[in-house]
C-alpha atoms as a PDB file:
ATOM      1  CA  UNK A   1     187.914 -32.782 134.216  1.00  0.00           C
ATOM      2  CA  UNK A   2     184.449 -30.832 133.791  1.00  0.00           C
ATOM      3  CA  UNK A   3     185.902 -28.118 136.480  1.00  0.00           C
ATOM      4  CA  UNK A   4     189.490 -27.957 133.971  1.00  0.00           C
ATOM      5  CA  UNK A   5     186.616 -27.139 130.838  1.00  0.00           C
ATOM      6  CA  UNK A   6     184.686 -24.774 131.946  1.00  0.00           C
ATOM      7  CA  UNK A   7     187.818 -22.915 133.169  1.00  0.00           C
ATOM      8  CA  UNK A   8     188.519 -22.779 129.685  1.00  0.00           C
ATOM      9  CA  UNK A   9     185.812 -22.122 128.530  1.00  0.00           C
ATOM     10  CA  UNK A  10     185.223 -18.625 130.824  1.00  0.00           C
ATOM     11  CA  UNK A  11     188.929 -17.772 129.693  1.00  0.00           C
ATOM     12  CA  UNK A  12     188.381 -18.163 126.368  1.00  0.00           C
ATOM     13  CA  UNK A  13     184.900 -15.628 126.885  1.00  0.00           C
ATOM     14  CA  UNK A  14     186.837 -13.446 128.483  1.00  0.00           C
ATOM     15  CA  UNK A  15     189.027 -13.070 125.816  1.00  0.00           C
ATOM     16  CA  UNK A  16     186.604 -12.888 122.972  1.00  0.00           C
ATOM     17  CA  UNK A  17     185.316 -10.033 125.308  1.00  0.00           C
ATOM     18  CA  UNK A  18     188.231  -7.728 125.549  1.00  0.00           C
ATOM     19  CA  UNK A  19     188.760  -8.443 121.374  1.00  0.00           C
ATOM     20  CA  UNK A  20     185.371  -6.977 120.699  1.00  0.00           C
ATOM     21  CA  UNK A  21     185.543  -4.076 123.133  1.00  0.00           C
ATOM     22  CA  UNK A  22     189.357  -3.176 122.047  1.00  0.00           C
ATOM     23  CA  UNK A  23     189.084  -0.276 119.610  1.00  0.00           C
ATOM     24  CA  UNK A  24     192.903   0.207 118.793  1.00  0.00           C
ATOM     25  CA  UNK A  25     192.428  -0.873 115.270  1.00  0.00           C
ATOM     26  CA  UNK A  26     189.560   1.767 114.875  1.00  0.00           C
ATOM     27  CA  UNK A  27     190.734   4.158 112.151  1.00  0.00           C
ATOM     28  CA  UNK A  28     187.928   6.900 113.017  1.00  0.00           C
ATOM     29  CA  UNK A  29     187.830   7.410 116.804  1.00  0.00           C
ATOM     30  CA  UNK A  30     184.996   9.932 116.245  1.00  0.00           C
ATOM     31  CA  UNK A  31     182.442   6.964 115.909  1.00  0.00           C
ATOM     32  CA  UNK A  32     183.320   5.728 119.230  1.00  0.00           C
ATOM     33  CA  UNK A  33     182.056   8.854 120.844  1.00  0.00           C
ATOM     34  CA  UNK A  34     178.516   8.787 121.518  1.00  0.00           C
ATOM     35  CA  UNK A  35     176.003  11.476 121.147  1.00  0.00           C
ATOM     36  CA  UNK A  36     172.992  13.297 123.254  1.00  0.00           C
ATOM     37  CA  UNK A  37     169.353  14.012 121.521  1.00  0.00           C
ATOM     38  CA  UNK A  38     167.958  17.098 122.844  1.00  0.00           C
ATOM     39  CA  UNK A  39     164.530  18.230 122.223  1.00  0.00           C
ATOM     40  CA  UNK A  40     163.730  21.241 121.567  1.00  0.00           C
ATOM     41  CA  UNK A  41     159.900  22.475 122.628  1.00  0.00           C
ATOM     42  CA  UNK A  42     157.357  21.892 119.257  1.00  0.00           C
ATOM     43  CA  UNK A  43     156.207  25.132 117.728  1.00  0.00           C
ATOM     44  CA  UNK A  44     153.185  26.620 118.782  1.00  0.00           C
ATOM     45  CA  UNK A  45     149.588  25.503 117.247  1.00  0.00           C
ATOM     46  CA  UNK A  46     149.132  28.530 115.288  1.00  0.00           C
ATOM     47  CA  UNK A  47     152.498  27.878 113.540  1.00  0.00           C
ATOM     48  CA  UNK A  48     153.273  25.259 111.264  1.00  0.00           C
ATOM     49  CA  UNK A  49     156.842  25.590 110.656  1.00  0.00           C
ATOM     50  CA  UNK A  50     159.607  24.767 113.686  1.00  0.00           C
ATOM     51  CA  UNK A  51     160.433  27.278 115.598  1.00  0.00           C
ATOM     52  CA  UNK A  52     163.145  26.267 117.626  1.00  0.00           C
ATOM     53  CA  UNK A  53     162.778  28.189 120.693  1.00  0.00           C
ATOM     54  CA  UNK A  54     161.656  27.530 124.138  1.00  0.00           C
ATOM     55  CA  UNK A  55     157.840  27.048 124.667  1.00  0.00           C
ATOM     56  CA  UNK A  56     158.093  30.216 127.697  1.00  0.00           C
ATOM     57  CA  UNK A  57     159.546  32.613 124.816  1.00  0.00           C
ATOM     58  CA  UNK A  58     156.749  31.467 122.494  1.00  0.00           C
ATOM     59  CA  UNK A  59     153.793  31.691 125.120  1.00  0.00           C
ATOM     60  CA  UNK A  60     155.041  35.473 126.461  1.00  0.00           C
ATOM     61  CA  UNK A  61     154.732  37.198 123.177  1.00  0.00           C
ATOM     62  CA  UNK A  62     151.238  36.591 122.752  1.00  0.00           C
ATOM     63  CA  UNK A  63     148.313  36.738 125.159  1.00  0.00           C
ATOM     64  CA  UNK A  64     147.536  33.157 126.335  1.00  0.00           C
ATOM     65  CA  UNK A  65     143.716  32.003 125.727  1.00  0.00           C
ATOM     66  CA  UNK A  66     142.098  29.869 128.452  1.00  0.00           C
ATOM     67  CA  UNK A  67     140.113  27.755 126.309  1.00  0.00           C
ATOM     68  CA  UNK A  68     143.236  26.445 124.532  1.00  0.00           C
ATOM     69  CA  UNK A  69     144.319  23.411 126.606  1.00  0.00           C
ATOM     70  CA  UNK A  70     147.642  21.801 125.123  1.00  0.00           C
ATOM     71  CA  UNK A  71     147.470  17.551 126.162  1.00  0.00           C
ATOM     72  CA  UNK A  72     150.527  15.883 127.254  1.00  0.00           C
ATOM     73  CA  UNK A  73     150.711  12.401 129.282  1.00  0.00           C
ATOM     74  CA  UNK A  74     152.571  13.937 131.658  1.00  0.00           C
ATOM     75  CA  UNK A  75     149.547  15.229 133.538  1.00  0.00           C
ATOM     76  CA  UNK A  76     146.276  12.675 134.106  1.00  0.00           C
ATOM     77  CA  UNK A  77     142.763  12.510 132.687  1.00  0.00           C
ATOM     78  CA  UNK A  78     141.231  13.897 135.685  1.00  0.00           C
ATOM     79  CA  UNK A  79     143.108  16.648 135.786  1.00  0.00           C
ATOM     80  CA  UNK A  80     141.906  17.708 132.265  1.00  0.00           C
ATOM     81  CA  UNK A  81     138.257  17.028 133.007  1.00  0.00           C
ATOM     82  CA  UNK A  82     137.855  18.870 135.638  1.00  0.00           C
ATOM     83  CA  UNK A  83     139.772  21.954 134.205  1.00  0.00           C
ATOM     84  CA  UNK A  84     137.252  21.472 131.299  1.00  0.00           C
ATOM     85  CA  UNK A  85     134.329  21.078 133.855  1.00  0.00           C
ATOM     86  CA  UNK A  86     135.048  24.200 135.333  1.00  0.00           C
ATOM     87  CA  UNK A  87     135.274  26.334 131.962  1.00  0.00           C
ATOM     88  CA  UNK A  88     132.170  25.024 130.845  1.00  0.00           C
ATOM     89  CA  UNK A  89     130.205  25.564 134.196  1.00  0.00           C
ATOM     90  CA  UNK A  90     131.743  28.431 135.959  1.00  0.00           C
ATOM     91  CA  UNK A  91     133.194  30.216 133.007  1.00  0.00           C
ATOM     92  CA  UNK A  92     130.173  29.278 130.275  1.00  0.00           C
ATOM     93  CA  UNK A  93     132.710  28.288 127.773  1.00  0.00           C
ATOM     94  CA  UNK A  94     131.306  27.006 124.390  1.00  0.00           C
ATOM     95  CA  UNK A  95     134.708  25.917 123.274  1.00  0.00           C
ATOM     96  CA  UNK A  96     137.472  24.645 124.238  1.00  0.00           C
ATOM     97  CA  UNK A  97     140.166  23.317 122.123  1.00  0.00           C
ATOM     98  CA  UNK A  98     142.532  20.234 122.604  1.00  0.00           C
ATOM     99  CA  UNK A  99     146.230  20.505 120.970  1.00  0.00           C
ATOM    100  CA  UNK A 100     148.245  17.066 121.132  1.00  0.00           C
ATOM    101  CA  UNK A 101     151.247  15.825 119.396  1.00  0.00           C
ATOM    102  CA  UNK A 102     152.206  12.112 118.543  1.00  0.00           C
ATOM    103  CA  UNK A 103     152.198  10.300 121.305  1.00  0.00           C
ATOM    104  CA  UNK A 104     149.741  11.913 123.342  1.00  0.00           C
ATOM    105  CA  UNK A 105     147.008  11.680 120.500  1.00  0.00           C
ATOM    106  CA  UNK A 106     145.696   8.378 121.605  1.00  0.00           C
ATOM    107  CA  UNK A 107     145.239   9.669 125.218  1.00  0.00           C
ATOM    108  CA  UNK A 108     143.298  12.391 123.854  1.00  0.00           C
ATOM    109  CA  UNK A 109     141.214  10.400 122.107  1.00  0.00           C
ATOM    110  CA  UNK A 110     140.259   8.398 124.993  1.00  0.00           C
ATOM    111  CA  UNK A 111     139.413  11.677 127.191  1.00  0.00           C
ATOM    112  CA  UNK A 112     136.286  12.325 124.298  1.00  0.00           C
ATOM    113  CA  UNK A 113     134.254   9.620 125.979  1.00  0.00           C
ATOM    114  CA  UNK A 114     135.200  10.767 129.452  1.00  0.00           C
ATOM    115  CA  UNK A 115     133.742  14.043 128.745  1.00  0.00           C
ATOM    116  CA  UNK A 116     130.752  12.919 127.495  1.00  0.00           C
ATOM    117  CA  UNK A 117     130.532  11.021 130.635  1.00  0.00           C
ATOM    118  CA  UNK A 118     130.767  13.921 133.263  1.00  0.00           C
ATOM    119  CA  UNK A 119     128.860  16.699 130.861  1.00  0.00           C
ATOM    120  CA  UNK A 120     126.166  14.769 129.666  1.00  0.00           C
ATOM    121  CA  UNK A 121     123.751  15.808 132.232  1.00  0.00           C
ATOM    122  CA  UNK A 122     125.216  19.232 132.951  1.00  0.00           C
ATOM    123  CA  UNK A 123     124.702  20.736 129.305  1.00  0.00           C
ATOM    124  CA  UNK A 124     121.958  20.767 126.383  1.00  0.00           C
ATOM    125  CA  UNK A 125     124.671  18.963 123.467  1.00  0.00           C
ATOM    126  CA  UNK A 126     128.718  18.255 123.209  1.00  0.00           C
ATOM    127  CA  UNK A 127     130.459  18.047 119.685  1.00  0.00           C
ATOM    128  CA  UNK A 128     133.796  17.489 119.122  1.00  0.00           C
ATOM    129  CA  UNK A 129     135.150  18.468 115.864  1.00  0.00           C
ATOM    130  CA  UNK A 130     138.601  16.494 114.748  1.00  0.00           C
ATOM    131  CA  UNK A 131     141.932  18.104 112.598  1.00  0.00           C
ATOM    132  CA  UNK A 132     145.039  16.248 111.698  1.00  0.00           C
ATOM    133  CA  UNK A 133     147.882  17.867 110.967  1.00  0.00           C
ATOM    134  CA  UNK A 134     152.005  18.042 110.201  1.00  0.00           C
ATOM    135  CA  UNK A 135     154.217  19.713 112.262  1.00  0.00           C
ATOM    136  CA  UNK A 136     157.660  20.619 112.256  1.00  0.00           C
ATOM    137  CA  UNK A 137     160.032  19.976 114.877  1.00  0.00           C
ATOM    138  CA  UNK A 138     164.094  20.950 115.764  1.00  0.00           C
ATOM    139  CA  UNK A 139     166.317  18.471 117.726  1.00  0.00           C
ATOM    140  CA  UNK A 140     170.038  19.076 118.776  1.00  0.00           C
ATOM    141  CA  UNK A 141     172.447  16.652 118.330  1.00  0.00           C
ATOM    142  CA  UNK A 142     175.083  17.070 120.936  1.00  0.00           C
ATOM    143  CA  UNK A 143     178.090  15.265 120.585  1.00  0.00           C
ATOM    144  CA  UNK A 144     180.795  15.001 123.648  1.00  0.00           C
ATOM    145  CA  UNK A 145     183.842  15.868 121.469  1.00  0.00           C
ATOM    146  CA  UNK A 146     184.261  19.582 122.627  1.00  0.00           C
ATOM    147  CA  UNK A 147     185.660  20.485 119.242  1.00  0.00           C
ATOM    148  CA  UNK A 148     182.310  19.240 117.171  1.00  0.00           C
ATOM    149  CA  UNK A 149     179.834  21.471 116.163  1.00  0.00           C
ATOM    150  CA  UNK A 150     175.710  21.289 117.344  1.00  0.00           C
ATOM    151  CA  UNK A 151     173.710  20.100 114.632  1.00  0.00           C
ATOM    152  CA  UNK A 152     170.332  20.536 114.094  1.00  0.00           C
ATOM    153  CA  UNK A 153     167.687  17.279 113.042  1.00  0.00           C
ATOM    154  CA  UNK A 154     164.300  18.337 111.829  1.00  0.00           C
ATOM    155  CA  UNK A 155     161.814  15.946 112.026  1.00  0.00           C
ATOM    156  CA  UNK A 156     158.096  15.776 111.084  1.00  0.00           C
ATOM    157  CA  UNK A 157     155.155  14.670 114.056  1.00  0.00           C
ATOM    158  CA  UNK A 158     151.718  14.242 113.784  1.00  0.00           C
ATOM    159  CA  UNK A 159     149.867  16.519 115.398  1.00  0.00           C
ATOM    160  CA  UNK A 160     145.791  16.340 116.473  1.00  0.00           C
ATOM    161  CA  UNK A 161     143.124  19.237 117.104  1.00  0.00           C
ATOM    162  CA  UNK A 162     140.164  18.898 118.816  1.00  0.00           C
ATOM    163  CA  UNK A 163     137.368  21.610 118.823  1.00  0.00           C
ATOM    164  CA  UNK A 164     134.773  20.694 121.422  1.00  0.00           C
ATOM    165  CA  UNK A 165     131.897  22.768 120.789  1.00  0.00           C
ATOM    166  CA  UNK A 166     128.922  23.084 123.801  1.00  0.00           C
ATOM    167  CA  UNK A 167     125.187  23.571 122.945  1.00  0.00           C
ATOM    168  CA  UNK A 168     122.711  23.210 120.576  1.00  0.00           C
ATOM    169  CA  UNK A 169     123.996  23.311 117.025  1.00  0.00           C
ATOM    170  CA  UNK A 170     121.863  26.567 115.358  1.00  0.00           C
ATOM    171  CA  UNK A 171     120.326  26.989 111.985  1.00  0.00           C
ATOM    172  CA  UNK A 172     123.157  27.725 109.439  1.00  0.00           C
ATOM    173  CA  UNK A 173     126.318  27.118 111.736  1.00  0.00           C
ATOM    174  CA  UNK A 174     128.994  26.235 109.700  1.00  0.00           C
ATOM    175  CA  UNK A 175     132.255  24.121 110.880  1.00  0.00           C
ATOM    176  CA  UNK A 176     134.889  25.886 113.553  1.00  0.00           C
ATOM    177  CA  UNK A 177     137.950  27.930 111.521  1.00  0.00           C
ATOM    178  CA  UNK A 178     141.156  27.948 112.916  1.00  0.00           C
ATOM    179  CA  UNK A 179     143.683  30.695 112.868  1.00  0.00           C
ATOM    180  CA  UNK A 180     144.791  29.587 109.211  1.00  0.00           C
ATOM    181  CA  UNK A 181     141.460  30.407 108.367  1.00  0.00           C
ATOM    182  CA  UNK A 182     140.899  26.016 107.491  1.00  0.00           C
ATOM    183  CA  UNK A 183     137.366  25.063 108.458  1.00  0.00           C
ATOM    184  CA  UNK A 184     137.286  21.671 110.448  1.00  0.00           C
ATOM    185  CA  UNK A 185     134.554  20.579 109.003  1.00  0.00           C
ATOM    186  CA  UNK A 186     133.771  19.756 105.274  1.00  0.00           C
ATOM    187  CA  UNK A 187     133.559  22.757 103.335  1.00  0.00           C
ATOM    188  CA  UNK A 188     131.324  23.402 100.253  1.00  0.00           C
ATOM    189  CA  UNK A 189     132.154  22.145  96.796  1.00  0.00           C
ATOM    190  CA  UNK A 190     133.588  25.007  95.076  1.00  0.00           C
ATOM    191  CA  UNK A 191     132.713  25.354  91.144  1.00  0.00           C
ATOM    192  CA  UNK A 192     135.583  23.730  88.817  1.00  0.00           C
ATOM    193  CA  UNK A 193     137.728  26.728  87.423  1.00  0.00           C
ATOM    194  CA  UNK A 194     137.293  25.325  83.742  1.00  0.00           C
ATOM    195  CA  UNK A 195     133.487  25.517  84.365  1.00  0.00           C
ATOM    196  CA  UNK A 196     131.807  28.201  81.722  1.00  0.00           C
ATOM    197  CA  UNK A 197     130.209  30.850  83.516  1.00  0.00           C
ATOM    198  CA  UNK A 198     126.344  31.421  83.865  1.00  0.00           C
ATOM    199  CA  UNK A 199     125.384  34.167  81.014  1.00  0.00           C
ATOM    200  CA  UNK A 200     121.763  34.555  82.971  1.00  0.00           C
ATOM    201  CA  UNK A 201     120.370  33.059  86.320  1.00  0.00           C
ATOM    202  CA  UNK A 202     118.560  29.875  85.954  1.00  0.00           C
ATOM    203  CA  UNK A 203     114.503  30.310  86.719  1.00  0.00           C
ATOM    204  CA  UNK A 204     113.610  28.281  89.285  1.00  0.00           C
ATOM    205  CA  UNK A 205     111.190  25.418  88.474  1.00  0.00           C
ATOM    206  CA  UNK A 206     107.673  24.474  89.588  1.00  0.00           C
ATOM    207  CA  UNK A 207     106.964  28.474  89.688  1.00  0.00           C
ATOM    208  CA  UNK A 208     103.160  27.380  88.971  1.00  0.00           C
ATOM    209  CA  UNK A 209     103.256  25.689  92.219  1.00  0.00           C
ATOM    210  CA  UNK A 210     104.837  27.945  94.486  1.00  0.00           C
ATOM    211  CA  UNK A 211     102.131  30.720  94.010  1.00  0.00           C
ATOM    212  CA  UNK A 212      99.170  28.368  94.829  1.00  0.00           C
ATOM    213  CA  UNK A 213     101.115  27.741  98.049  1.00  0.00           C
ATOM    214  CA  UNK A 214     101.365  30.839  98.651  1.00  0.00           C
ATOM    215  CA  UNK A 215      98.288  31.857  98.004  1.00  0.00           C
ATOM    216  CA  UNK A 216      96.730  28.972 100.431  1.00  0.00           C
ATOM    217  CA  UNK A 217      98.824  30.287 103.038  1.00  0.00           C
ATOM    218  CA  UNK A 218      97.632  33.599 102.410  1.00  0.00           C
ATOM    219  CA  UNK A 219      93.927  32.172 102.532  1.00  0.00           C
ATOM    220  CA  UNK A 220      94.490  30.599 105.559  1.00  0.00           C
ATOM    221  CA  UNK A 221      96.155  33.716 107.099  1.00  0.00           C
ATOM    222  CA  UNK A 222      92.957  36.057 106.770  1.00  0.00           C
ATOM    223  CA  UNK A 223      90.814  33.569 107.647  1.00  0.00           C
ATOM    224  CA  UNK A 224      92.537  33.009 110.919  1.00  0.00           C
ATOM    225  CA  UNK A 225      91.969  36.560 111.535  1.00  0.00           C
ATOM    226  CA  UNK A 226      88.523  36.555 110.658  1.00  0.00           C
ATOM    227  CA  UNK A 227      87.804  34.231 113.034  1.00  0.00           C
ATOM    228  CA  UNK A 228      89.358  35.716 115.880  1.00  0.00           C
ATOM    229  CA  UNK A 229      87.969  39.230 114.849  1.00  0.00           C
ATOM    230  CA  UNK A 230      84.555  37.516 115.202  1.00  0.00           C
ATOM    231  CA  UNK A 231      85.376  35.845 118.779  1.00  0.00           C
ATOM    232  CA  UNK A 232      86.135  39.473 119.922  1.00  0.00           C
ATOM    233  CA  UNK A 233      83.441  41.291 119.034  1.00  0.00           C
ATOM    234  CA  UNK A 234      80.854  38.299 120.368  1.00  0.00           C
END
């Protein structure tokens, strides 16, 4: 009896099987066809827009800059590191910059602390200046049916820049520009254009104070001199 049921029962799957996989009563046979996604290489840093051609085209028209290191995960950390490690001690690069897209950004962020780890001793100071960005990229849609036409998707991906700058930071040294001519770092506050204009400089205050500084320092100067005048001639 249980052997007669579950006969029955795998017959009556079966049937429910071919139902849902018969497409006879499908009145546009176009959505049975499937599709293939390909994607096409993103644009190149300096560009923001999508390009849509291949990354060899886009690399051969301009010279290619050896401190410019695009990340993928296709490659491994120690692979990266020690192409870094040899800019910065054979070469004497002080900077090298990191270009990553989407999913690769989190793997870039974790080679920051790596670096740190096998340059700490080797150089004076390591700073790594961070840039988010928008890029635009092409995909082709490419259906089987012969007679259908390529389209083309564009999509938006978040991009990362990292500026890793190596040495001591000097007096006045302002944040890395890119190409666009975009600082990484903060920039200054610029004055609001409703502002009124300045008819005359302001006079700086505490004027009174400034000379008697200057004065001491003066003071001190010739005295200093006086002194080692005298030690000479003794």
């Amino acid at each position: 009896m249980n052997k007669r049921k579950s006969q029955i029962d795998q017959d009556d799957g079966q049937s429910k099987r071919i139902r849902t996989d018969d497409t006879s009563g499908c009145t546009n046979k176009n959505k049975t066809l499937s599709t293939r996604i390909r994607k096409l290489p993103p644009p190149m840093p300096s560009s923001r827009t999508a390009s849509g051609r291949a990354s060899s085209v886009a690399t051969t028209s301009a010279a290619k800059r050896t401190n410019v290191i695009n990340v993928s995960r296709k490659k491994s950390a120690i692979n990266y590191i020690r192409r870094i490690k040899s800019l910065v001690l054979e070469l004497g690069a002080t900077k090298i910059i990191l270009n990553t897209l989407s999913a690769a950004i989190p793997f870039t962020l974790q080679l920051i602390p790596m670096i740190r780890k096998h340059l700490g001793n080797s150089t004076n100071a390591i700073r790594f200046l961070l840039r988010t960005r928008t890029v635009d990229v092409i995909d082709e849609v490419l259906p089987t049916d012969k007679e259908a036409d390529i389209e083309m998707h564009q999509r938006s991906q978040s991009a990362l820049r990292v500026v890793m700058l190596v040495g001591e930071r000097r007096e006045g040294e302002q944040g890395d520009s890119d190409q666009d001519g975009n600082q990484d770092e903060q920039q200054q506050p610029q004055p609001h254009p409703h502002a009124h204009p300045q008819s005359h400089p302001t006079k700086p205050k505490n004027r009174g104070v400034k000379r008697r500084l200057k004065d001491e320092r003066k003071r001190e100067q010739k005295r200093a001199e006086n002194e080692a005048y005298n030690e000479t001639n003794k």
